[in-house]
PDB file of N, CA and C in Angstrom:
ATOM      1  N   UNK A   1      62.503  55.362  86.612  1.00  0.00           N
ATOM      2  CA  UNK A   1      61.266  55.336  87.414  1.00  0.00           C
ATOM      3  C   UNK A   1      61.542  55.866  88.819  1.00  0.00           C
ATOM      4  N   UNK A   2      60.495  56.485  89.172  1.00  0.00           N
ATOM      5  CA  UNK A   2      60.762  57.074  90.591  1.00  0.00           C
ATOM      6  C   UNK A   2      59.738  56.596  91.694  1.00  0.00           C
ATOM      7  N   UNK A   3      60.647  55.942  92.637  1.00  0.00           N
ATOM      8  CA  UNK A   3      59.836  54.803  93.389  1.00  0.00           C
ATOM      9  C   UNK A   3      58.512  55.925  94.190  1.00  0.00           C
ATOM     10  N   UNK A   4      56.957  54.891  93.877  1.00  0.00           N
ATOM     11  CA  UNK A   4      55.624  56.168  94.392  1.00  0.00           C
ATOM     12  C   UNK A   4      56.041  57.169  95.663  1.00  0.00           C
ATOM     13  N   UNK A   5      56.834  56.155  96.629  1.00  0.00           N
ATOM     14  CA  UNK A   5      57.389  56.558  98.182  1.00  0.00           C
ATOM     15  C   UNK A   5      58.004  58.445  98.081  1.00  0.00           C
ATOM     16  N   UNK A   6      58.910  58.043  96.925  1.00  0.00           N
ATOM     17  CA  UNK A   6      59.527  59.328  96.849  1.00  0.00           C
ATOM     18  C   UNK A   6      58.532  60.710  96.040  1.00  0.00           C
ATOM     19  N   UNK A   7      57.765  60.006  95.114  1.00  0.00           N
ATOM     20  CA  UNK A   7      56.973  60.771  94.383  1.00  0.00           C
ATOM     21  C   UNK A   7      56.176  61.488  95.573  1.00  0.00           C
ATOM     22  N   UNK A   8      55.577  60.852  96.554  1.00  0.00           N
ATOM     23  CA  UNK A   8      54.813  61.194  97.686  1.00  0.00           C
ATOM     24  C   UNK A   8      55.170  62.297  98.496  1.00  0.00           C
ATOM     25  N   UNK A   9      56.455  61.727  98.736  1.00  0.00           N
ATOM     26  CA  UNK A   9      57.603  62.868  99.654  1.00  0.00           C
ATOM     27  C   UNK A   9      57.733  64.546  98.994  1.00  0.00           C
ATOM     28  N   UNK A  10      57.669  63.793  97.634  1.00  0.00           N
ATOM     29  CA  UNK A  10      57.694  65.477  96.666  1.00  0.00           C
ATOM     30  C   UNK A  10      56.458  66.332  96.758  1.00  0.00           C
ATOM     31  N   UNK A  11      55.509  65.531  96.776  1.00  0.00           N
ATOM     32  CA  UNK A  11      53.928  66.157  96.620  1.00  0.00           C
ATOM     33  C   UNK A  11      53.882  66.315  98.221  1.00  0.00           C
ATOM     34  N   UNK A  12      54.348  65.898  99.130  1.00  0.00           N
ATOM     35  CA  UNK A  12      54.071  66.749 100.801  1.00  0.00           C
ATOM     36  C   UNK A  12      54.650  67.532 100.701  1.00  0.00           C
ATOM     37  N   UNK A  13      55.604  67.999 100.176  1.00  0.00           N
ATOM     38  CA  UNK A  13      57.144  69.127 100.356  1.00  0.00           C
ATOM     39  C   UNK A  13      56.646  70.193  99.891  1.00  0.00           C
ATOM     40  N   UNK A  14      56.129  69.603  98.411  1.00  0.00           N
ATOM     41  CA  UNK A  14      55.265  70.485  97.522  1.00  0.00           C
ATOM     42  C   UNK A  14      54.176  71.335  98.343  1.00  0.00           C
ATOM     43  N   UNK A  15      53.375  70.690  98.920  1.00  0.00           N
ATOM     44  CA  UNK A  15      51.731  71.095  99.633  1.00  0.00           C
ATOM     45  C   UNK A  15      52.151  71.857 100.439  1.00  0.00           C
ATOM     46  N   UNK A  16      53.683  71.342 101.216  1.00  0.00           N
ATOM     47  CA  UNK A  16      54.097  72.363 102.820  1.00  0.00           C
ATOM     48  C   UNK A  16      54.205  73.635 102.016  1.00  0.00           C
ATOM     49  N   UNK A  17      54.926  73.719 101.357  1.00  0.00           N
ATOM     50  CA  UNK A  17      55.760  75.177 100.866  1.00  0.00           C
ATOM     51  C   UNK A  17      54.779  75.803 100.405  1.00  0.00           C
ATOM     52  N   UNK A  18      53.554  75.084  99.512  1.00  0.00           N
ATOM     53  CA  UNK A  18      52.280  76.078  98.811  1.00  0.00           C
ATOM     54  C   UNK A  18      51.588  76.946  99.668  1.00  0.00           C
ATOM     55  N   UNK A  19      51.565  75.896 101.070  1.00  0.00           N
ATOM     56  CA  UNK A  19      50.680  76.197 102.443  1.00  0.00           C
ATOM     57  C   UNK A  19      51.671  77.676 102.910  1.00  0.00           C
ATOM     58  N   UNK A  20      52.687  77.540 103.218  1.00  0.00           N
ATOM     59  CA  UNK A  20      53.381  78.397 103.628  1.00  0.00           C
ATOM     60  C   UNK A  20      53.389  79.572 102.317  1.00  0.00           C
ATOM     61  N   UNK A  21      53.202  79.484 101.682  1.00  0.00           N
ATOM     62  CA  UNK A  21      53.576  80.546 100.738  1.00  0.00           C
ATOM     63  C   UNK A  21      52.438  81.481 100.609  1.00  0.00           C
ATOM     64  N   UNK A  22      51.350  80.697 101.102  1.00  0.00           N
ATOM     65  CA  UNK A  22      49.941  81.342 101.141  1.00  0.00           C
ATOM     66  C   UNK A  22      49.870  82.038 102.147  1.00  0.00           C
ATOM     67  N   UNK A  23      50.473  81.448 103.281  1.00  0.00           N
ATOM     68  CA  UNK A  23      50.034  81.803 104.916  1.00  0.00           C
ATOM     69  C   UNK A  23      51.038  83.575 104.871  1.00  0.00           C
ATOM     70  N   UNK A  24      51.950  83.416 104.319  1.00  0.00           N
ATOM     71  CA  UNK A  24      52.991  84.392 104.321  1.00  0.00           C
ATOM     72  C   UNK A  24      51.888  85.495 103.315  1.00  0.00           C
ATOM     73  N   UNK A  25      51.729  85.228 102.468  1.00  0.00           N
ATOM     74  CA  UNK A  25      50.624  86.281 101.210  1.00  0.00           C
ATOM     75  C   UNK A  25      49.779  86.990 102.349  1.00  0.00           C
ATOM     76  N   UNK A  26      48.875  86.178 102.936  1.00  0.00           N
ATOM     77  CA  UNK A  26      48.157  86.262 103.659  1.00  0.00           C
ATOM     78  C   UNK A  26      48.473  87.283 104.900  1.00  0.00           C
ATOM     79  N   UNK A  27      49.642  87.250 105.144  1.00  0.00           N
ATOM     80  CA  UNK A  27      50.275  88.020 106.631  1.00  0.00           C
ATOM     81  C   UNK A  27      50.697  89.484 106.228  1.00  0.00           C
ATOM     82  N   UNK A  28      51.448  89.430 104.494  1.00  0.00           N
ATOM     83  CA  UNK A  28      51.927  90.389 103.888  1.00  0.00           C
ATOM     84  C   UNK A  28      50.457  91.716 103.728  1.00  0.00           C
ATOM     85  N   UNK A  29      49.702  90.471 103.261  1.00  0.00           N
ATOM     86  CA  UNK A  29      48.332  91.729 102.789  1.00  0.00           C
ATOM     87  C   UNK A  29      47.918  92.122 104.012  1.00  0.00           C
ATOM     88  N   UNK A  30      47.349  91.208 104.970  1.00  0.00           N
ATOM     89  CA  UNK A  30      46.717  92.261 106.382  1.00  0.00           C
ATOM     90  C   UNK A  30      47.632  93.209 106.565  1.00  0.00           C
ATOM     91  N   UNK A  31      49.071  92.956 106.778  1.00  0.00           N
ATOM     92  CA  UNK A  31      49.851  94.313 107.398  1.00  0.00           C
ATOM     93  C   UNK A  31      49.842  95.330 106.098  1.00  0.00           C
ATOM     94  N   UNK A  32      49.285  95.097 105.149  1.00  0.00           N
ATOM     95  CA  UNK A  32      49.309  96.318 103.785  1.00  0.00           C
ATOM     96  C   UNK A  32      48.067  96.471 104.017  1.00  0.00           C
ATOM     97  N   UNK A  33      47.023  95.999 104.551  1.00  0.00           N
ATOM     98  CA  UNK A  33      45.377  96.501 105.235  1.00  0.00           C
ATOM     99  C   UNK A  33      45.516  97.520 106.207  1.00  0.00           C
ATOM    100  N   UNK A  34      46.568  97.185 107.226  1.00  0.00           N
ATOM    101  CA  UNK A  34      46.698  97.830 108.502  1.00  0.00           C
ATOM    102  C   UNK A  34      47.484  99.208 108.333  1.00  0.00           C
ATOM    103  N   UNK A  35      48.232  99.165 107.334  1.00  0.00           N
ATOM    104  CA  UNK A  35      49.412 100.507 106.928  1.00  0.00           C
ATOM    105  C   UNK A  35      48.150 101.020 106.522  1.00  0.00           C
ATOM    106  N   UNK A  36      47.266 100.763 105.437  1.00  0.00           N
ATOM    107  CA  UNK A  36      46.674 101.355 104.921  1.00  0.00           C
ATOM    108  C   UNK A  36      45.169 102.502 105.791  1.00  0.00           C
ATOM    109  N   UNK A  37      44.892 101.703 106.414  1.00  0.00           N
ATOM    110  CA  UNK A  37      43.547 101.924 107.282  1.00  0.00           C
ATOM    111  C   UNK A  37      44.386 102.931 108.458  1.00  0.00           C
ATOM    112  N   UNK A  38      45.516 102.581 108.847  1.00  0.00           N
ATOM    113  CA  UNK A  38      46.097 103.382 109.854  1.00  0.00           C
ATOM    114  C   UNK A  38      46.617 104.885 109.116  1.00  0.00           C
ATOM    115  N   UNK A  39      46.908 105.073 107.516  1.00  0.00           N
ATOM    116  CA  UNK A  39      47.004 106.048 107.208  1.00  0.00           C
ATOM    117  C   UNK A  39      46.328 106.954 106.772  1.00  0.00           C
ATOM    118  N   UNK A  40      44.456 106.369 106.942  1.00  0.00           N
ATOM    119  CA  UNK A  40      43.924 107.040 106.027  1.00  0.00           C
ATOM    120  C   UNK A  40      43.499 108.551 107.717  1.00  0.00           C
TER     121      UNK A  40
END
Protein backbone atom coordinates (compact mmCIF):
# COMPACT_ATOMS: atom_id res chain seq x y z
CA UNK A 1 0.00 0.00 0.00
CA UNK A 2 1.15 3.39 -0.74
CA UNK A 3 0.52 5.81 2.02
CA UNK A 4 -2.46 8.67 0.14
CA UNK A 5 0.48 11.42 1.33
CA UNK A 6 2.82 9.93 -1.18
CA UNK A 7 0.20 9.04 -3.83
CA UNK A 8 -0.50 12.95 -3.68
CA UNK A 9 3.16 13.92 -4.02
CA UNK A 10 3.09 11.74 -7.33
CA UNK A 11 -0.06 13.35 -8.80
CA UNK A 12 1.63 17.15 -8.03
CA UNK A 13 4.97 15.99 -9.70
CA UNK A 14 2.81 14.49 -12.24
CA UNK A 15 0.55 17.92 -12.93
CA UNK A 16 4.10 20.07 -12.61
CA UNK A 17 5.84 18.22 -15.45
CA UNK A 18 2.36 17.97 -17.68
CA UNK A 19 2.16 21.88 -17.02
CA UNK A 20 5.65 22.29 -18.11
CA UNK A 21 5.56 20.07 -20.94
CA UNK A 22 2.72 22.05 -22.35
CA UNK A 23 4.19 25.47 -21.60
CA UNK A 24 7.44 24.28 -23.53
CA UNK A 25 4.92 22.83 -26.76
CA UNK A 26 3.52 26.00 -26.52
CA UNK A 27 6.94 28.16 -26.78
CA UNK A 28 8.27 25.52 -29.45
CA UNK A 29 5.13 26.26 -31.82
CA UNK A 30 5.05 30.22 -31.56
CA UNK A 31 8.82 30.28 -32.47
CA UNK A 32 7.79 27.68 -35.55
CA UNK A 33 4.83 30.59 -36.13
CA UNK A 34 7.50 33.24 -36.07
CA UNK A 35 10.25 31.29 -38.44
CA UNK A 36 7.42 30.76 -40.44
CA UNK A 37 5.60 34.24 -40.93
CA UNK A 38 9.18 35.81 -40.93
CA UNK A 39 9.96 33.62 -44.02
CA UNK A 40 7.15 34.00 -45.97
Amino acid sequence: MVPPSFQRLIFEVDTIKSGLGQEMNGRLHSKQEMAYMNGQ
